[in-house]
PDB file of N, CA and C in Angstrom:
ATOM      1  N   UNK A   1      53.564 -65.008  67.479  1.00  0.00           N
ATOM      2  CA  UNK A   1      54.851 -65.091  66.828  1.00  0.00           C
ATOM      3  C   UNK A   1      55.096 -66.482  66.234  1.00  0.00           C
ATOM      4  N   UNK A   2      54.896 -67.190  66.729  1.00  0.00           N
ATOM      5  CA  UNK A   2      54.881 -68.745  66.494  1.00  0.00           C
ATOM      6  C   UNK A   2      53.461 -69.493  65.264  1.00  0.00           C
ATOM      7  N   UNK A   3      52.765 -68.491  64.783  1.00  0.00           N
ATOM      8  CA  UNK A   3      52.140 -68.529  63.673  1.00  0.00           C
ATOM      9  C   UNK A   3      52.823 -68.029  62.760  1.00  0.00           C
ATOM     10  N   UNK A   4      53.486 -66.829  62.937  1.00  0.00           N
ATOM     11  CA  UNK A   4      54.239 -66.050  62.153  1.00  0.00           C
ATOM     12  C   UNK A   4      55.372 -66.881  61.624  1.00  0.00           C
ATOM     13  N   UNK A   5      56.109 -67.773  62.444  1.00  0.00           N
ATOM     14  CA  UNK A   5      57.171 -68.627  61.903  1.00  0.00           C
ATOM     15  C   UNK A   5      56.966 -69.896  61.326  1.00  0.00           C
ATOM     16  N   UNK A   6      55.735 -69.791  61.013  1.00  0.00           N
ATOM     17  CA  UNK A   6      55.018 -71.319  60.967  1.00  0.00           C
ATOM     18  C   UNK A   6      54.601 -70.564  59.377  1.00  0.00           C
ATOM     19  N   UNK A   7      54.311 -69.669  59.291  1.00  0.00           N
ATOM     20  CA  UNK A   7      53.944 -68.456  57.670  1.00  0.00           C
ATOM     21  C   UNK A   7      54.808 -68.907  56.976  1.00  0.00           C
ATOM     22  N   UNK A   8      56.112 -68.262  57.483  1.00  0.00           N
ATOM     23  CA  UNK A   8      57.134 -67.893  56.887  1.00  0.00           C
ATOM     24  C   UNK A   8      58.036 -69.395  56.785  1.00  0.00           C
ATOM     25  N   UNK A   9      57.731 -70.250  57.377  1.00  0.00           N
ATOM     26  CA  UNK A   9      58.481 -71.834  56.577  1.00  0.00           C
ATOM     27  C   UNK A   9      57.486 -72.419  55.628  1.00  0.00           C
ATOM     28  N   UNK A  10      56.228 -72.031  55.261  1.00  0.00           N
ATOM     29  CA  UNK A  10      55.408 -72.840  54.235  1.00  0.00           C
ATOM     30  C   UNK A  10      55.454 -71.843  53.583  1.00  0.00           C
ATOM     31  N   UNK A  11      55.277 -70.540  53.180  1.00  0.00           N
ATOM     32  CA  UNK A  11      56.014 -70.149  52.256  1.00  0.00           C
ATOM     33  C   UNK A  11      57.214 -70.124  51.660  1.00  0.00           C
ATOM     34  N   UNK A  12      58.394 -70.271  52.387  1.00  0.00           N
ATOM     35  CA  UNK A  12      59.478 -70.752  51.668  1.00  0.00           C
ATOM     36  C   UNK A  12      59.796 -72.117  50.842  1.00  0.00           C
ATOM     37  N   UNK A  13      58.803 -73.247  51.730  1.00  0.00           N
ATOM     38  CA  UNK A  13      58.577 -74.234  51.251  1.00  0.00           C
ATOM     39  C   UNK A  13      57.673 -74.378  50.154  1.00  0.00           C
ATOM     40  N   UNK A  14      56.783 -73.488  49.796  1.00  0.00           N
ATOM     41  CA  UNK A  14      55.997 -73.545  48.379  1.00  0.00           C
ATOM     42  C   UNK A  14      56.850 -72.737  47.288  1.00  0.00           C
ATOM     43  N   UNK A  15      57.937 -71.664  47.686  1.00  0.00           N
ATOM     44  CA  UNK A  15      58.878 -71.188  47.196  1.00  0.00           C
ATOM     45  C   UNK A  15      59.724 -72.323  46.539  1.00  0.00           C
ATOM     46  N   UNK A  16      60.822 -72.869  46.949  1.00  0.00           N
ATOM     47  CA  UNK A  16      61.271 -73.944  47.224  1.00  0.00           C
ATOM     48  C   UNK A  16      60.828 -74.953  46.055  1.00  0.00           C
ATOM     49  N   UNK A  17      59.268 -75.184  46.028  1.00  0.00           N
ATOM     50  CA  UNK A  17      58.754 -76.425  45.078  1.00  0.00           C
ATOM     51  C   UNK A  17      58.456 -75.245  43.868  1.00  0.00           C
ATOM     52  N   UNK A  18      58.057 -74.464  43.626  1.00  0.00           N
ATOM     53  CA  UNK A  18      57.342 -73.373  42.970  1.00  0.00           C
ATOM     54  C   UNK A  18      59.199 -73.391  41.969  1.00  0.00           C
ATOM     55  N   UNK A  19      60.236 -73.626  42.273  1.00  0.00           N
ATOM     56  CA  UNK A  19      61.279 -72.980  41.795  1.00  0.00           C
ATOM     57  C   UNK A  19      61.946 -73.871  41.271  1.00  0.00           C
ATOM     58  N   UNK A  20      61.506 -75.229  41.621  1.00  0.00           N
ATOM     59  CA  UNK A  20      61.736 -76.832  40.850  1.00  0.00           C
ATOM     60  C   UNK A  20      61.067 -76.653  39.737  1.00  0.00           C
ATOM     61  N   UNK A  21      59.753 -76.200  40.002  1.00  0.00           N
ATOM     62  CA  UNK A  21      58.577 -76.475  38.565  1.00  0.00           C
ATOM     63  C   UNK A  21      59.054 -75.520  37.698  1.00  0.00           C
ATOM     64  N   UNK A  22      59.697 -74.401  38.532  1.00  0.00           N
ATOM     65  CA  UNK A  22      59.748 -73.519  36.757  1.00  0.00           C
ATOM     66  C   UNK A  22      61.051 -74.009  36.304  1.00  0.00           C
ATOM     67  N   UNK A  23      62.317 -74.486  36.875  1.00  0.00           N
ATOM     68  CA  UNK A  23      63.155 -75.157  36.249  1.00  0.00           C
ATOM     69  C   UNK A  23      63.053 -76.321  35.458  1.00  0.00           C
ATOM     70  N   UNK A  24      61.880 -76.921  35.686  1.00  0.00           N
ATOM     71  CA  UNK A  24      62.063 -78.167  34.935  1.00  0.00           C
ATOM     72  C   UNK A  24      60.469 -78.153  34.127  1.00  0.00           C
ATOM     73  N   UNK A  25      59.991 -77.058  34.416  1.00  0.00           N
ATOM     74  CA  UNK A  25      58.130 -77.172  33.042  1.00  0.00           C
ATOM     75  C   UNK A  25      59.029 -77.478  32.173  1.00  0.00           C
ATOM     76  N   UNK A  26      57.371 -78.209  31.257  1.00  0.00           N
ATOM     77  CA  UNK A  26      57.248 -78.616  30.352  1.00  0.00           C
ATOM     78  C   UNK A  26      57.387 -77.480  29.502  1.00  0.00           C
ATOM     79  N   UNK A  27      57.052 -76.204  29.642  1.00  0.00           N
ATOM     80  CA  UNK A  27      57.024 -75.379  28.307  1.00  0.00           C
ATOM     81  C   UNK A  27      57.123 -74.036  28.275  1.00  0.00           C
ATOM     82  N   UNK A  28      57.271 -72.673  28.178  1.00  0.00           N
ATOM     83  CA  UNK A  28      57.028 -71.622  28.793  1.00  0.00           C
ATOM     84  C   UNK A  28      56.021 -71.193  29.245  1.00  0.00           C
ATOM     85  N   UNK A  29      54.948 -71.420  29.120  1.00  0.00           N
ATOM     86  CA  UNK A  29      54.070 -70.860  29.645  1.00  0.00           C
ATOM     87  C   UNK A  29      53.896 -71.272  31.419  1.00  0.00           C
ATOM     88  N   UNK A  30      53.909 -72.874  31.219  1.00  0.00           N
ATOM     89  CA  UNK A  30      54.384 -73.763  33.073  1.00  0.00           C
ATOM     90  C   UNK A  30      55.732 -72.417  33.584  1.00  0.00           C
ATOM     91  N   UNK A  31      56.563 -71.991  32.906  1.00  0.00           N
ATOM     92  CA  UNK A  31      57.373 -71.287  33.688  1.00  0.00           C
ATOM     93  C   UNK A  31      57.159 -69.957  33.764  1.00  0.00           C
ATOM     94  N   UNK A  32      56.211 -69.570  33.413  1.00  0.00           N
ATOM     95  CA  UNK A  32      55.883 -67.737  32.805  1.00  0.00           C
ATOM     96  C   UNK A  32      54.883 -68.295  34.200  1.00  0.00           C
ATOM     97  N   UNK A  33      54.031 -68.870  34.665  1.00  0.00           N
ATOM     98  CA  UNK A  33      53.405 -69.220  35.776  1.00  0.00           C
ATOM     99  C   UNK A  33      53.558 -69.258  36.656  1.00  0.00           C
ATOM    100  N   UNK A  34      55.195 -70.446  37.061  1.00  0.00           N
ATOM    101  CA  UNK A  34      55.920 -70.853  37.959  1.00  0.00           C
ATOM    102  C   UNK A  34      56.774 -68.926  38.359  1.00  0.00           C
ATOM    103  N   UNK A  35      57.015 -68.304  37.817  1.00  0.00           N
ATOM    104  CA  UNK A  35      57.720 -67.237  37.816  1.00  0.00           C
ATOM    105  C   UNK A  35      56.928 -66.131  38.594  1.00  0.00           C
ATOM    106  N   UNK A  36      55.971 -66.218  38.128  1.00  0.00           N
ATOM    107  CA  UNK A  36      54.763 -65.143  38.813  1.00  0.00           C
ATOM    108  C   UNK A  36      54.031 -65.841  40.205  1.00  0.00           C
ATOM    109  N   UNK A  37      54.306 -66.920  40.588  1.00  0.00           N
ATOM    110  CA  UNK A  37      54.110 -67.304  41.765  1.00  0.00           C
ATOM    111  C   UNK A  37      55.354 -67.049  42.398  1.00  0.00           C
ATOM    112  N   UNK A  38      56.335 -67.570  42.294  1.00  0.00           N
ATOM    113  CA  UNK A  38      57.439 -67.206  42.667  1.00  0.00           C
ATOM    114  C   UNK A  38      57.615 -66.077  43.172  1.00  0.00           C
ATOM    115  N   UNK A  39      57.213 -64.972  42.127  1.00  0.00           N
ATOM    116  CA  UNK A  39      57.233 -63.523  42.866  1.00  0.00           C
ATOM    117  C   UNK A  39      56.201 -63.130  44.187  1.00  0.00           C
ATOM    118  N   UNK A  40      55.165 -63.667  43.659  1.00  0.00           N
ATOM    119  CA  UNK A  40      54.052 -63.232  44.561  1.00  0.00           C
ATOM    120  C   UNK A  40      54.404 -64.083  46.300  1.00  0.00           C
ATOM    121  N   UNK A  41      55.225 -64.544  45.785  1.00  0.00           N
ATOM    122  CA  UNK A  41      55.365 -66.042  47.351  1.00  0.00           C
ATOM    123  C   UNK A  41      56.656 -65.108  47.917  1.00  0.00           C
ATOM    124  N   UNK A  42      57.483 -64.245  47.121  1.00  0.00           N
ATOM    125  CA  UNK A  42      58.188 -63.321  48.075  1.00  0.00           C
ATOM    126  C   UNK A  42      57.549 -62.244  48.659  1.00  0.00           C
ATOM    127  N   UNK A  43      56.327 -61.814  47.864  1.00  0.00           N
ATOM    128  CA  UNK A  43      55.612 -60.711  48.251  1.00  0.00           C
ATOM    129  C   UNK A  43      55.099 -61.099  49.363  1.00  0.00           C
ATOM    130  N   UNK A  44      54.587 -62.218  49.105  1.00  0.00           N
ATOM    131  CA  UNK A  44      53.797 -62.564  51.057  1.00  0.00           C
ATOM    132  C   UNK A  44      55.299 -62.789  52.058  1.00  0.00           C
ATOM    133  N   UNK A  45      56.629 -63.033  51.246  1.00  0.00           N
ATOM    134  CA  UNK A  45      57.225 -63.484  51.904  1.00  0.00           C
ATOM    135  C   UNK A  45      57.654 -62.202  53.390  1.00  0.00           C
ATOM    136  N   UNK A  46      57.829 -61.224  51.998  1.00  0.00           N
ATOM    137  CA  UNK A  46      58.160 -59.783  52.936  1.00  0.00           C
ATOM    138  C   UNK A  46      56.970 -59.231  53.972  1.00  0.00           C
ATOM    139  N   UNK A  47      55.559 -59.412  53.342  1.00  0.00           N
ATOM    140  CA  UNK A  47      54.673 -58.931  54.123  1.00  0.00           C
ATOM    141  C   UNK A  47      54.864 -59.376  55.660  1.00  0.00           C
ATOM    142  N   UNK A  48      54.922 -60.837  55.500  1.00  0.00           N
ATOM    143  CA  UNK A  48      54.936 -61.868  56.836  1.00  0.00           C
ATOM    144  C   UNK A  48      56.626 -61.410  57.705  1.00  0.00           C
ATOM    145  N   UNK A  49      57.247 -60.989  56.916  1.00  0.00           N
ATOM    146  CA  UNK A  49      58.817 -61.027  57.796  1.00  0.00           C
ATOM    147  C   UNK A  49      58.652 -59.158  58.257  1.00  0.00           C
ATOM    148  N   UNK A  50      57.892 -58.483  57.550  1.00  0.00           N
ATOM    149  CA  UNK A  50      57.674 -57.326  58.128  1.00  0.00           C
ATOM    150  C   UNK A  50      56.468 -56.948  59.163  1.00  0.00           C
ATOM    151  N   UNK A  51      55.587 -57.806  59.209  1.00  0.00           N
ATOM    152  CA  UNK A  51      54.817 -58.175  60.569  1.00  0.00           C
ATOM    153  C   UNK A  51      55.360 -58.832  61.405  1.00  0.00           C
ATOM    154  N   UNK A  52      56.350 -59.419  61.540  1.00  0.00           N
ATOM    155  CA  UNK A  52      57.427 -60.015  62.396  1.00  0.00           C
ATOM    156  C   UNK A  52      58.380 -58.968  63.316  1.00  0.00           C
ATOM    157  N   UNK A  53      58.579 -58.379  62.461  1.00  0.00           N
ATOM    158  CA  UNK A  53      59.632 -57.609  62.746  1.00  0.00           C
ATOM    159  C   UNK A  53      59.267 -56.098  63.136  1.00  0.00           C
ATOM    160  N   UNK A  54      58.182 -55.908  62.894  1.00  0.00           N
ATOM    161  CA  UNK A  54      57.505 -54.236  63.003  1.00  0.00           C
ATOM    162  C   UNK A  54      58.079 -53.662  61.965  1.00  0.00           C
ATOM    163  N   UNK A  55      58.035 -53.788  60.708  1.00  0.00           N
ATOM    164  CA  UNK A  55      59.088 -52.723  59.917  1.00  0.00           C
ATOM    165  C   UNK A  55      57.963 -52.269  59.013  1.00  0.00           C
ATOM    166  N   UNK A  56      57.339 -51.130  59.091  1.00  0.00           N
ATOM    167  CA  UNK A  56      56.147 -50.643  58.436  1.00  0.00           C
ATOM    168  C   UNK A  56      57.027 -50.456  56.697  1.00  0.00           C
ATOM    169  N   UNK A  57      58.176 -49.943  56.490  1.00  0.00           N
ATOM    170  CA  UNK A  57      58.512 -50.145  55.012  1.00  0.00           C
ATOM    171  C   UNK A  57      57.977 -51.261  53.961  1.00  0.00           C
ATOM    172  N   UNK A  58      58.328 -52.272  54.883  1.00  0.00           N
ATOM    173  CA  UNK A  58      58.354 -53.442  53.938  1.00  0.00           C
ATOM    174  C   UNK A  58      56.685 -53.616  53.373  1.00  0.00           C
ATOM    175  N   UNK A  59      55.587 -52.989  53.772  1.00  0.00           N
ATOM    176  CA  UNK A  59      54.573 -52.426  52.818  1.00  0.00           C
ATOM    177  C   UNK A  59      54.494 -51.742  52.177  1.00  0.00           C
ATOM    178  N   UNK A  60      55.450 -50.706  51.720  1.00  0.00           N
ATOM    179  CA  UNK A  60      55.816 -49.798  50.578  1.00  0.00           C
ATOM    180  C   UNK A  60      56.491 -51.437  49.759  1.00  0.00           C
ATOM    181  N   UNK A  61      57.479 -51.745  50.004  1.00  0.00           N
ATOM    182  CA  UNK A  61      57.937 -52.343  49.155  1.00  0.00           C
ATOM    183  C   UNK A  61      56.923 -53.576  48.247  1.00  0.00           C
ATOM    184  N   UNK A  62      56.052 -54.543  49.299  1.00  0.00           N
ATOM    185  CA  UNK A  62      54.940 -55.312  48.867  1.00  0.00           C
ATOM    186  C   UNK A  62      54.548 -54.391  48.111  1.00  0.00           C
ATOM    187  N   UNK A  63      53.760 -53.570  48.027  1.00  0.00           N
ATOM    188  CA  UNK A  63      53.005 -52.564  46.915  1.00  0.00           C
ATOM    189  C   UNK A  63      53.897 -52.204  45.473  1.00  0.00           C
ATOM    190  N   UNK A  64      54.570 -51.911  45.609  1.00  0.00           N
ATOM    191  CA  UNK A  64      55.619 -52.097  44.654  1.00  0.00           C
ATOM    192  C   UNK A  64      55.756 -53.148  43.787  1.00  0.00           C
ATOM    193  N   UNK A  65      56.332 -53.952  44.607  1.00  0.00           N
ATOM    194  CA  UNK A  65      56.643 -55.313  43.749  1.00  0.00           C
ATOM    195  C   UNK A  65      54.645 -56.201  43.368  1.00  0.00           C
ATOM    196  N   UNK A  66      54.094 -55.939  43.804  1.00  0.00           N
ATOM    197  CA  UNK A  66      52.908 -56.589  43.286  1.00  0.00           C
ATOM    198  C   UNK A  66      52.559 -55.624  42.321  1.00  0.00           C
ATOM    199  N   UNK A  67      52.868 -53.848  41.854  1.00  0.00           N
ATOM    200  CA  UNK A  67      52.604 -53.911  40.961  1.00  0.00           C
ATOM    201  C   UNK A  67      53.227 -54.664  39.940  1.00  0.00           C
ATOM    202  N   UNK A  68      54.522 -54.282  40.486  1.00  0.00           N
ATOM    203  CA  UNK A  68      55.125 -54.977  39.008  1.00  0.00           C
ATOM    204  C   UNK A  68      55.471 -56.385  38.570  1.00  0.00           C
ATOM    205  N   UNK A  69      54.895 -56.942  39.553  1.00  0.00           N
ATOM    206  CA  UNK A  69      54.426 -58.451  39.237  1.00  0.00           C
ATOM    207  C   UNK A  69      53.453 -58.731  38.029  1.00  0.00           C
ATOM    208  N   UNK A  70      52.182 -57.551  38.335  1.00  0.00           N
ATOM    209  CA  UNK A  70      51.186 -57.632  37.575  1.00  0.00           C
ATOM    210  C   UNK A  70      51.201 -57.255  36.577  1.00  0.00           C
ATOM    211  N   UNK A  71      52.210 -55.870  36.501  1.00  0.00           N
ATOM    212  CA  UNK A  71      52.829 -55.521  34.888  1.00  0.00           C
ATOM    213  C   UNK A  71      53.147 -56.812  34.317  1.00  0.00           C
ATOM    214  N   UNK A  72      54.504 -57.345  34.443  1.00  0.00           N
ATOM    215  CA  UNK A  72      54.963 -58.335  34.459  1.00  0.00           C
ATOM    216  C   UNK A  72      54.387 -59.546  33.733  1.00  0.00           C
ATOM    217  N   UNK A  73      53.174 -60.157  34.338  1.00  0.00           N
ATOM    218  CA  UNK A  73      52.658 -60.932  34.258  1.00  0.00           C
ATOM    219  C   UNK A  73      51.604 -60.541  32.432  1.00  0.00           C
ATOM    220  N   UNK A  74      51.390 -59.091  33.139  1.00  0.00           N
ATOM    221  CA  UNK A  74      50.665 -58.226  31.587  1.00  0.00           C
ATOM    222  C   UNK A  74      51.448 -58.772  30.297  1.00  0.00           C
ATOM    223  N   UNK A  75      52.623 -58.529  30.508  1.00  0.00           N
ATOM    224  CA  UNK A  75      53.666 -58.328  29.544  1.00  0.00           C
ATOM    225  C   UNK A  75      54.078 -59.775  29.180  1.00  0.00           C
ATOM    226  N   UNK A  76      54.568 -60.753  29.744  1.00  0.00           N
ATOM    227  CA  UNK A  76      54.966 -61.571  29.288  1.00  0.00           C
ATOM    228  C   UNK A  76      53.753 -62.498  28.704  1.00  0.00           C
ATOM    229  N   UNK A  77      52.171 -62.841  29.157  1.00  0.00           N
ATOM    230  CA  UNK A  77      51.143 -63.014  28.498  1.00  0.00           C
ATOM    231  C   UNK A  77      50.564 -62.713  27.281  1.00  0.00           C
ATOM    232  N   UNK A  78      51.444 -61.146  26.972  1.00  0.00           N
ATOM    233  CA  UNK A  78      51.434 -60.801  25.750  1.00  0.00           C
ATOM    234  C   UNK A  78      52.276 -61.656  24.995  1.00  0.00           C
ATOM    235  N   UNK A  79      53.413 -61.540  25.285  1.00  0.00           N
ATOM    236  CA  UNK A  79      54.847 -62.312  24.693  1.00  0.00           C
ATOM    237  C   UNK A  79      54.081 -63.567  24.239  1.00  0.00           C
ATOM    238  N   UNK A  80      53.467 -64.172  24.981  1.00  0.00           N
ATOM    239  CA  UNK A  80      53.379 -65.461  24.598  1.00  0.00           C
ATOM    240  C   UNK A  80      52.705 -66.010  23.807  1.00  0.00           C
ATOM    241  N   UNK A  81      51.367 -65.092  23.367  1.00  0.00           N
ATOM    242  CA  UNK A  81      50.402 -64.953  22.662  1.00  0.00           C
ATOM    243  C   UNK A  81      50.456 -64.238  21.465  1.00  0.00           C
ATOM    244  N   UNK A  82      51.816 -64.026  21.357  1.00  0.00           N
ATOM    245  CA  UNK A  82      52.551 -63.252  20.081  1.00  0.00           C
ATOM    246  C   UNK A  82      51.394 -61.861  19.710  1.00  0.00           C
ATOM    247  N   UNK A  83      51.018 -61.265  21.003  1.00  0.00           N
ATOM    248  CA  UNK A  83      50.595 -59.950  20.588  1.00  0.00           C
ATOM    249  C   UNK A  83      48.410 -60.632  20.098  1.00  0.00           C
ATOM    250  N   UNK A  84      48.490 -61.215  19.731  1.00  0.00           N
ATOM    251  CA  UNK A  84      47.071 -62.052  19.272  1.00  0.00           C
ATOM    252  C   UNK A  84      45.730 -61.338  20.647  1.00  0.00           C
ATOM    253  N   UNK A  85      44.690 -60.893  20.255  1.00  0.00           N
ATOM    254  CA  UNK A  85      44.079 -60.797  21.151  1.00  0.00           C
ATOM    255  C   UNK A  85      42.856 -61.751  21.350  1.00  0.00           C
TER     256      UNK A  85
END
């Protein structure tokens, strides 16, 4: 349990810095980056607080949200690249 709470404060803490950088990049793309870590650092966030807690849901939900992280990530890469392959 005491690994588990030791998870779940360095992820909030890379959360935390991860949420400075996309407020203050240099450009969109530093924040189209900063954004998709961001997400993925809640995804471990839930994994780790639902091994904590016994709550077998909160792996439906991880699955979920990492797809659509990865959509996400699809999509706005496009955006940025104005469609260009």
């Amino acid at each position: 349990m005491i690994g588990l709470d030791i998870a779940i404060g360095i992820l909030a803490l890379s959360m935390l810095v991860t949420t400075y950088r996309m407020l203050t990049g240099p450009d969109d793309a530093d924040r189209v980056v900063a954004a998709d870590l961001l997400l993925f650092g809640a995804v471990g966030l839930i994994a780790v607080i639902g091994v904590r807690v016994a709550a077998t849901f909160a792996f439906d939900i991880v699955l979920v949200a990492t797809v659509v992280s990865f959509l996400a990530a699809l999509s706005l890469a496009r955006a940025l690249t104005r469609g260009k392959r």
